[in-house]
Protein backbone atom coordinates (compact mmCIF):
# COMPACT_ATOMS: atom_id res chain seq x y z
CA UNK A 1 20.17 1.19 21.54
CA UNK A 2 16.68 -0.90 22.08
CA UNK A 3 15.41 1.49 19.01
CA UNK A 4 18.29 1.71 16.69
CA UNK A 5 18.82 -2.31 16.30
CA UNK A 6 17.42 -3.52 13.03
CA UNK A 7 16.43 -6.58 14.21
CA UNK A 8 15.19 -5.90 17.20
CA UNK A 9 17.86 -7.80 19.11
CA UNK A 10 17.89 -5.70 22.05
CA UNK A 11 14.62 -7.18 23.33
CA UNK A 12 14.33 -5.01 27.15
CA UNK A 13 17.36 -3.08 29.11
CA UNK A 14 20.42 -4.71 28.98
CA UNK A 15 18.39 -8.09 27.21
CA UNK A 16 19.58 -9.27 23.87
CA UNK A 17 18.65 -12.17 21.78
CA UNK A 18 21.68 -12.94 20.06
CA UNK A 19 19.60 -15.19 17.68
CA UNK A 20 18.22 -11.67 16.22
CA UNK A 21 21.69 -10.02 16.23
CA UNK A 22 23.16 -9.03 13.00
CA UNK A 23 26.88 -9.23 14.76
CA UNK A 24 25.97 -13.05 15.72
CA UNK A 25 24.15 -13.65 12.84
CA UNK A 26 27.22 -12.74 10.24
CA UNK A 27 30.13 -14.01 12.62
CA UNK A 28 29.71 -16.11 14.65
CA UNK A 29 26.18 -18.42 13.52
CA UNK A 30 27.88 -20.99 10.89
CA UNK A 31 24.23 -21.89 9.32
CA UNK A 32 21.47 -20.43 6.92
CA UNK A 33 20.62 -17.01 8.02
CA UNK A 34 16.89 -17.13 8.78
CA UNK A 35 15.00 -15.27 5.25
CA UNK A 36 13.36 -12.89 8.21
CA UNK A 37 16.51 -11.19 9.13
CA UNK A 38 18.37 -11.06 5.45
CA UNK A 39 16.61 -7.84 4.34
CA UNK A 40 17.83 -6.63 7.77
CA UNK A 41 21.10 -7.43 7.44
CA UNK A 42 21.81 -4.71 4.50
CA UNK A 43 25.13 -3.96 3.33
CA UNK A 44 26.53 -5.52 6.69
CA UNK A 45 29.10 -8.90 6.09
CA UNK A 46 30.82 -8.45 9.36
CA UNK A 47 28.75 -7.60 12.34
CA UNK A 48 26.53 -4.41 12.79
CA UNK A 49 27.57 -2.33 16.25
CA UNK A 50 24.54 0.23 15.37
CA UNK A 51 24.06 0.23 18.92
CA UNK A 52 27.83 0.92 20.16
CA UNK A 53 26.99 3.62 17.88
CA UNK A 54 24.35 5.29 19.61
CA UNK A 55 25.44 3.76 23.34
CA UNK A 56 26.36 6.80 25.52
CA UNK A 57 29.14 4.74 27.34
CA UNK A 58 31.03 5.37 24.09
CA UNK A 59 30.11 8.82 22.98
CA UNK A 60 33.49 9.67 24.98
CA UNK A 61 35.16 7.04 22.44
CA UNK A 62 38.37 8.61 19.87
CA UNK A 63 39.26 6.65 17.15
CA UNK A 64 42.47 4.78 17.93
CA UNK A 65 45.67 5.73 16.12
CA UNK A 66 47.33 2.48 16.44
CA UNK A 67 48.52 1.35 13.15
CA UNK A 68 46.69 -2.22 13.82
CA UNK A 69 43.29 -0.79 13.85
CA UNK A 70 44.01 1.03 10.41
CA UNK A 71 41.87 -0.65 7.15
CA UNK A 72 44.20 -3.25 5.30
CA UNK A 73 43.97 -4.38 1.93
CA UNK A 74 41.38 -1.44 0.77
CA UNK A 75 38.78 -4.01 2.61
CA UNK A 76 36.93 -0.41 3.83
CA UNK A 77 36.74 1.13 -0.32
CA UNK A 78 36.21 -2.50 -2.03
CA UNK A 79 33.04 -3.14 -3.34
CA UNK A 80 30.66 -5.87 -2.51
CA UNK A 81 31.21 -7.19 -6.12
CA UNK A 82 34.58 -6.90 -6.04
CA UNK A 83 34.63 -8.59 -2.80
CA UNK A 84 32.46 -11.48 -3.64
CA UNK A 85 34.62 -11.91 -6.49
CA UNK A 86 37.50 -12.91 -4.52
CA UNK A 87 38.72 -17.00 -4.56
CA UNK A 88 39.50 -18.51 -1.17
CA UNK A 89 42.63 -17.43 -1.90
CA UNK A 90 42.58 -14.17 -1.86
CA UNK A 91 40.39 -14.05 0.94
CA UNK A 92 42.82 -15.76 3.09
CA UNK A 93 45.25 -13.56 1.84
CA UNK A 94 43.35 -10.18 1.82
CA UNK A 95 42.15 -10.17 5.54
CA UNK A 96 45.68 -12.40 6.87
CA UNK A 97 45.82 -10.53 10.68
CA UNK A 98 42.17 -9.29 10.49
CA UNK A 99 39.64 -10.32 13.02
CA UNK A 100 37.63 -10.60 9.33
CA UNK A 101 39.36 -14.40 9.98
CA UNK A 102 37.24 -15.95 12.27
CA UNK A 103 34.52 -16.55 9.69
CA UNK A 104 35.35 -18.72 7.24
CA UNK A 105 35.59 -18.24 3.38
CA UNK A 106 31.82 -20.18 3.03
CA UNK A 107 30.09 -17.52 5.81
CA UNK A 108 32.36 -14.74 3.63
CA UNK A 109 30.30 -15.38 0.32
CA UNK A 110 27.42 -16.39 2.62
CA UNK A 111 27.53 -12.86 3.95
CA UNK A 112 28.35 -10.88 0.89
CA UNK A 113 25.37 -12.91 -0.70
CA UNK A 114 23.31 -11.70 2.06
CA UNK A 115 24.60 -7.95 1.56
CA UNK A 116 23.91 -8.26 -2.62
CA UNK A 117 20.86 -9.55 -2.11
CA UNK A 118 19.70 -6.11 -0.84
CA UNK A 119 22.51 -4.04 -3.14
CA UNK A 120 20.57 -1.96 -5.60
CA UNK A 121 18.78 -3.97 -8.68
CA UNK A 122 21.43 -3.97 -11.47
CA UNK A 123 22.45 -6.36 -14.31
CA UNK A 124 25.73 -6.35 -12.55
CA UNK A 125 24.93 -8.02 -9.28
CA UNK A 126 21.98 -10.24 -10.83
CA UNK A 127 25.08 -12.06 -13.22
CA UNK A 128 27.79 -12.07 -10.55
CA UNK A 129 25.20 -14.06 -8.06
CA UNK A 130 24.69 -16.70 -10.95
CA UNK A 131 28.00 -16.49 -12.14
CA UNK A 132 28.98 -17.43 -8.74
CA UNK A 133 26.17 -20.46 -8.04
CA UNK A 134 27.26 -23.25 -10.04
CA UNK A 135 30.56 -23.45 -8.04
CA UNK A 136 29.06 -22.27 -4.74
CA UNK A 137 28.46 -24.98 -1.46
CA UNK A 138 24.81 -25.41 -0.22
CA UNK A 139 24.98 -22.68 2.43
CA UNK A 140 25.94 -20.46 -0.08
CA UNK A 141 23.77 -21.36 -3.21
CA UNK A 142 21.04 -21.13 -0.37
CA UNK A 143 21.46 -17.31 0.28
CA UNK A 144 22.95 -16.55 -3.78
CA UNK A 145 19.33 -18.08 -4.84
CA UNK A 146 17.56 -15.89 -2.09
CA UNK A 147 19.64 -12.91 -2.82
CA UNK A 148 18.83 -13.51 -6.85
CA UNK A 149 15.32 -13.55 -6.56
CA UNK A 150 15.25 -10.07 -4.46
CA UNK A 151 16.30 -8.58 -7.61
CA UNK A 152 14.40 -10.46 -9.79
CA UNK A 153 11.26 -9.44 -7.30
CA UNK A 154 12.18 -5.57 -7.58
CA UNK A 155 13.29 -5.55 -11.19
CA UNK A 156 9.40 -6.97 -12.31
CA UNK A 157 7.49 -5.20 -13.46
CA UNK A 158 3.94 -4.29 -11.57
CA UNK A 159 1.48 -7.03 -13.05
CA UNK A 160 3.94 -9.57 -14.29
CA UNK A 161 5.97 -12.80 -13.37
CA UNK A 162 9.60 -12.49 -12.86
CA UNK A 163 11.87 -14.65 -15.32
């Protein structure tokens, strides 16, 4: 587990720095998600459990077959796009009875900010992050400006100064 965390949470045996973890980081932590850990995030909007993954306590683990554990809503073949696109709304709606809850619509698009930031460079992504900034609140416009200048910084050409 100490090797598979991407942020290097897991700092010695049994020792973690929930600071650095992605699962803190994306739920529970309400402010601006340090730029050092936002490339590390990935595709990741709620939590990370890479190293429940790999923990060989739960290699012994089934999937449950209780109907409460089961995806809702298509939340598990949405895209981030389609995600981000979604008004408070239909976020409250969409994830009503999912543990998705206890963050709040702002850490939501804070998150799938975050998680489009890193997304492959495409036209797509680049308009919905400014389509979405005019509107957004100041946690979120921090992370949509971060997440727009990744792509501008990979879409640049080598020798030249993105728009």
């Amino acid at each position: 587990c100490i090797d598979v965390c991407p942020t290097k949470a897991i700092v010695a045996p049994y020792e973690v720095d929930a600071r650095r973890c992605i699962s803190y980081l994306t739920i529970e932590y309400r402010g601006v998600i340090p730029e050092e850990f936002r490339t590390l995030i990935g595709n990741r909007i709620f939590g990370c459990d890479d190293c429940q993954l790999v923990c060989p306590w739960n290699r012994f683990a089934k999937l449950s077959a209780e109907k409460d554990f089961e995806p809702r809503h298509r939340l598990d073949s949405s895209s981030l796009i389609e995600l981000f696109e979604w008004s408070e709304a239909e976020f409250l709606a969409r994830t009503e009875g999912s543990a998705i809850r206890r963050i709040k619509y702002e850490q939501w698009q804070r998150n799938l900010a975050v998680s489009l930031g890193n997304a492959p460079t495409s036209r797509t992504v680049r308009e919905v992050l400014e389509k979405r900034l005019p509107g957004a609140t100041s946690l979120v416009a921090e992370h949509i400006r971060w997440a727009i200048r990744q792509h501008k910084e990979r879409f640049t050409p080598a020798g030249s100064t993105p728009d």
